[in-house]
N, C-alpha and C. Protein backbone atom coordinates (compact mmCIF):
# COMPACT_ATOMS: atom_id res chain seq x y z
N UNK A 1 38.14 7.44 -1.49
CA UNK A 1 38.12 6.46 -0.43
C UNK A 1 36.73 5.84 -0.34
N UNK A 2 36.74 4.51 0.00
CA UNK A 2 35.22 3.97 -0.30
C UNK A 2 34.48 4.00 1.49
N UNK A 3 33.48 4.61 1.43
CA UNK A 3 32.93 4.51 2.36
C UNK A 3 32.22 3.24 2.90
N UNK A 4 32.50 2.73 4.19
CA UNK A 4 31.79 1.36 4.90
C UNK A 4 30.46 1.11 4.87
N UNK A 5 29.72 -0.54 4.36
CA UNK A 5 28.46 0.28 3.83
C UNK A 5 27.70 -0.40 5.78
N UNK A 6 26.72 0.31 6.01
CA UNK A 6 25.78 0.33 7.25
C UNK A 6 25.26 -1.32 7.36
N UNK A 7 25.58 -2.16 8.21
CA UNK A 7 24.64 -3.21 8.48
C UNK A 7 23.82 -3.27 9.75
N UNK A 8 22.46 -3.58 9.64
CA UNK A 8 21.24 -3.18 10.90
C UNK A 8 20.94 -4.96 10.58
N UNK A 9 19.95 -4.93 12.17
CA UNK A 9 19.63 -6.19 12.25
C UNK A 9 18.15 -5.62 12.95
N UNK A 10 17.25 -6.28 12.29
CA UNK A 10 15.59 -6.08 12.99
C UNK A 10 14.61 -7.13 12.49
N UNK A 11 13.32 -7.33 13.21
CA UNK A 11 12.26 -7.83 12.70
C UNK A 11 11.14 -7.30 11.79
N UNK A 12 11.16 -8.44 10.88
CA UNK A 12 10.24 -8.62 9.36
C UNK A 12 8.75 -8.40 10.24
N UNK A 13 8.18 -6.92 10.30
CA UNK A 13 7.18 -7.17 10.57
C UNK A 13 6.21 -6.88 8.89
N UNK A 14 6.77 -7.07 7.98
CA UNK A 14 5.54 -6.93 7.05
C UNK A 14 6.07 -8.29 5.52
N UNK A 15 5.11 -8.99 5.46
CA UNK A 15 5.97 -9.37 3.72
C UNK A 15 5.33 -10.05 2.87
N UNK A 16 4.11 -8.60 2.92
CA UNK A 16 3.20 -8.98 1.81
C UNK A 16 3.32 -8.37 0.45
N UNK A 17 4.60 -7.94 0.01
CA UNK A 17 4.80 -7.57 -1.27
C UNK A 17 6.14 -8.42 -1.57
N UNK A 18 6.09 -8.47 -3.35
CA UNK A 18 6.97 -8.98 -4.11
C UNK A 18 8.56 -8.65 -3.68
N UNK A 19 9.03 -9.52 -3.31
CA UNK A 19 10.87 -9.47 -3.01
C UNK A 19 11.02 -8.16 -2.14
N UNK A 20 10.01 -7.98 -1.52
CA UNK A 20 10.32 -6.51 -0.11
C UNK A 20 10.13 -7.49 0.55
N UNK A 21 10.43 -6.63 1.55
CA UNK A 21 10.32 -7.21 3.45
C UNK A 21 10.34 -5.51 3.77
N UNK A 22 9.31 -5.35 5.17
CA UNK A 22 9.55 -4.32 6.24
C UNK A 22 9.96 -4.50 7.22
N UNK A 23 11.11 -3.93 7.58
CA UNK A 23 11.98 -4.64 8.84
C UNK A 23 11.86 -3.25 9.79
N UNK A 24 11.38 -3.54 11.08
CA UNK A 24 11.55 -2.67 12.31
C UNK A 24 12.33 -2.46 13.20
N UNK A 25 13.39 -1.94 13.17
CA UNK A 25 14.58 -1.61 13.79
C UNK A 25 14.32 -0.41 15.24
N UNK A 26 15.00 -1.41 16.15
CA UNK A 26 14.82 -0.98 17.28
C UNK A 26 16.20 -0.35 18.12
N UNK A 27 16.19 1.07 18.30
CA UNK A 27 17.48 1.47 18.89
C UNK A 27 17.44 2.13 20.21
N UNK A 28 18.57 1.67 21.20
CA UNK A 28 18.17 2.78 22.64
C UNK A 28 19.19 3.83 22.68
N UNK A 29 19.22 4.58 23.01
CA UNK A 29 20.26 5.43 22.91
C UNK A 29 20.14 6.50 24.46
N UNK A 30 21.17 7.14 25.30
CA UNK A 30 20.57 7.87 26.27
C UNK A 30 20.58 9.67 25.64
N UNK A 31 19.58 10.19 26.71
CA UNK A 31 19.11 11.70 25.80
C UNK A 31 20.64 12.25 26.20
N UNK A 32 21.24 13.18 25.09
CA UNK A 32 22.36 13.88 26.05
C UNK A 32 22.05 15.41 26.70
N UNK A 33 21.09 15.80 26.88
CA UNK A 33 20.48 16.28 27.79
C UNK A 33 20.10 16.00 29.44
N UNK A 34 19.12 15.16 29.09
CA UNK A 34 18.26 14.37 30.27
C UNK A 34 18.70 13.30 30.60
N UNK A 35 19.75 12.60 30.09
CA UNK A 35 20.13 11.16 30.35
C UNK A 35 19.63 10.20 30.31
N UNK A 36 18.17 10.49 30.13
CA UNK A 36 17.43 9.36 30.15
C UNK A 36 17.33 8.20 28.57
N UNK A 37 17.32 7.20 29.25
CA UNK A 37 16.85 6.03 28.09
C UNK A 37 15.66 6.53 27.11
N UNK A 38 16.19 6.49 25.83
CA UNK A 38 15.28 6.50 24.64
C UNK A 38 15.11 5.39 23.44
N UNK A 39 14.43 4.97 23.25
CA UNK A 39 13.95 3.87 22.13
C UNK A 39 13.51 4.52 21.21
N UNK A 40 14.06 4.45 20.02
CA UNK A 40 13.78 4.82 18.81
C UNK A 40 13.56 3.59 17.88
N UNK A 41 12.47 3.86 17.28
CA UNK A 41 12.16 2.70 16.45
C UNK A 41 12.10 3.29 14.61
N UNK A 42 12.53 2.19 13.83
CA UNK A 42 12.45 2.80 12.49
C UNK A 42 12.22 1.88 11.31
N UNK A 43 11.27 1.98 10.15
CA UNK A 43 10.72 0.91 9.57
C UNK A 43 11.89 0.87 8.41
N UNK A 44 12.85 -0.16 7.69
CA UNK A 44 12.80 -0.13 6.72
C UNK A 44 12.75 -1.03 5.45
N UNK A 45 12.70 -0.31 4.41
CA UNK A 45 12.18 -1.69 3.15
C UNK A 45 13.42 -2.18 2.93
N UNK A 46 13.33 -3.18 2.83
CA UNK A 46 14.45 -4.51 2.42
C UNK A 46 14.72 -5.16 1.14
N UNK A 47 14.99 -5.41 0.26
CA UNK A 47 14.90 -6.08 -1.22
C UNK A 47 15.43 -7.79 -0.28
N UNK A 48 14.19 -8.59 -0.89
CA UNK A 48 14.62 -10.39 -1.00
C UNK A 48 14.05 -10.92 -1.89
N UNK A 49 15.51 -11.31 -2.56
CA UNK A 49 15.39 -11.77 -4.06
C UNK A 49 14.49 -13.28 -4.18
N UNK A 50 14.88 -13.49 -3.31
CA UNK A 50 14.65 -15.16 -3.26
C UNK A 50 12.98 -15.63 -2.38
N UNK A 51 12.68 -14.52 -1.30
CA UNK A 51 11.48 -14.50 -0.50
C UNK A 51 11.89 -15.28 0.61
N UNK A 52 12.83 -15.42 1.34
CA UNK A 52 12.80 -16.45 2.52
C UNK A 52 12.64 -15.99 3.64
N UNK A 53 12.54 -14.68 3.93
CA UNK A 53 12.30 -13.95 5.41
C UNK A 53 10.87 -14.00 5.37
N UNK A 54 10.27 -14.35 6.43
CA UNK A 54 8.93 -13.98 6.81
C UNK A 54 8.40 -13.62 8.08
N UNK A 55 7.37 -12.71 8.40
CA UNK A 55 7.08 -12.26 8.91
C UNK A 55 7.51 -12.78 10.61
N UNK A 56 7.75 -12.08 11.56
CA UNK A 56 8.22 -12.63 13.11
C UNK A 56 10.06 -12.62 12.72
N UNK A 57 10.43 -13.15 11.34
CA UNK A 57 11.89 -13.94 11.55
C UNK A 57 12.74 -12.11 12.03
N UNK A 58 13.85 -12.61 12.65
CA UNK A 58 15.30 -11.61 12.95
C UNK A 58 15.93 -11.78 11.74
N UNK A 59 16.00 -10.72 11.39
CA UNK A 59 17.01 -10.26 9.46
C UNK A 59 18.17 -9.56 9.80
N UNK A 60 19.10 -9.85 8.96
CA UNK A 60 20.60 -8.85 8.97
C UNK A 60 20.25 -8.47 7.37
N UNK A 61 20.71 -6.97 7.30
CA UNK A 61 20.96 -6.34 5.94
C UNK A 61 22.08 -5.21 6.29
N UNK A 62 21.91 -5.11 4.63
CA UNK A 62 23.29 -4.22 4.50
C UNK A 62 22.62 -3.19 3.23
N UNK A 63 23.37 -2.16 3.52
CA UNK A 63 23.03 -0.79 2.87
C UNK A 63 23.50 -1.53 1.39
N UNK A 64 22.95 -1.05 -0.06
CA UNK A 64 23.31 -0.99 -1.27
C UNK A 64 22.57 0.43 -2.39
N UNK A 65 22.76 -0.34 -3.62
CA UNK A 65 22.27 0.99 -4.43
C UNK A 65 20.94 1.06 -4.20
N UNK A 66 20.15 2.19 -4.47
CA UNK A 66 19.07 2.21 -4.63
C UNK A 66 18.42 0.99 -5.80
N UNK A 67 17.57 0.41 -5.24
CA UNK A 67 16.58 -0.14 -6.50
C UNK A 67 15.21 0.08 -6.63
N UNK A 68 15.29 1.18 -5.81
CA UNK A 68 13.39 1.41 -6.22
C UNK A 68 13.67 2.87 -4.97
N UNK A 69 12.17 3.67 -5.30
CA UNK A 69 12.36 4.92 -4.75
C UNK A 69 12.70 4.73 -3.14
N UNK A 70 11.97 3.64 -2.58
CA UNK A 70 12.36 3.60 -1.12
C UNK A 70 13.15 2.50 -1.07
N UNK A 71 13.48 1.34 -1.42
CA UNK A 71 14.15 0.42 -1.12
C UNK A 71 15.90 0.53 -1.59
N UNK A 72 16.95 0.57 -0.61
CA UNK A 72 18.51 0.69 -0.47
C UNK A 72 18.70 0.14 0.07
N UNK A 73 18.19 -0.95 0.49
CA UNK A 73 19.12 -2.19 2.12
C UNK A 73 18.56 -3.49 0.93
N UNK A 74 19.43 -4.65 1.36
CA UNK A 74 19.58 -5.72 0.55
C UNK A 74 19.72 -6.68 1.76
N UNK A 75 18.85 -7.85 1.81
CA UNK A 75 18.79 -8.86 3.19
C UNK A 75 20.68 -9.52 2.88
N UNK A 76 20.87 -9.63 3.93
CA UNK A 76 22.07 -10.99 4.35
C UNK A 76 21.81 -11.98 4.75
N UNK A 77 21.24 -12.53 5.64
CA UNK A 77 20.86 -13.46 6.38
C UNK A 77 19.41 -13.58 7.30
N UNK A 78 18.85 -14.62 7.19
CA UNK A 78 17.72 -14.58 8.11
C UNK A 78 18.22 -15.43 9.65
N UNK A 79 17.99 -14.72 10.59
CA UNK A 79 18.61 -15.06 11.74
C UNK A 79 17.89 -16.33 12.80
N UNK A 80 16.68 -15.59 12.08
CA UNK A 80 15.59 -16.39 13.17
C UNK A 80 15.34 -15.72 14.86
């Protein structure tokens, strides 16, 4: 059975290397303990083939194969 692949949406805060982007993904979630509101934040590398995301823009990606030791997400769209 093929598993659904993950799509996240965050801001390009880095894109000073070749066809990467660093995208910062921002999540709230409540504690199930304490109830309280938590923000979790999480950086990840992006592959863009083409270079059109830059730094500030809102990105959609989607999980794929690995192509490098840290990079597995592949951009979709730049949102703005």
């Amino acid at each position: 059975m093929r598993e659904r692949k993950r799509i996240l949406e965050g801001v390009v805060v880095s894109d000073k290397m070749k066809k990467t982007r660093v995208v910062l993904v921002e999540r709230m979630f409540s504690h199930p303990i304490y109830k309280k509101r938590v923000k979790v934040r999480k950086k990840y590398k992006i592959h863009d083939e083409k270079e059109v995301a830059k730094k500030g823009d809102r990105v959609r990606f989607i999980e794929t194969r690995p192509i490098s030791k840290e990079k597995c997400w592949r951009l979709l769209e730049v949102l703005k």
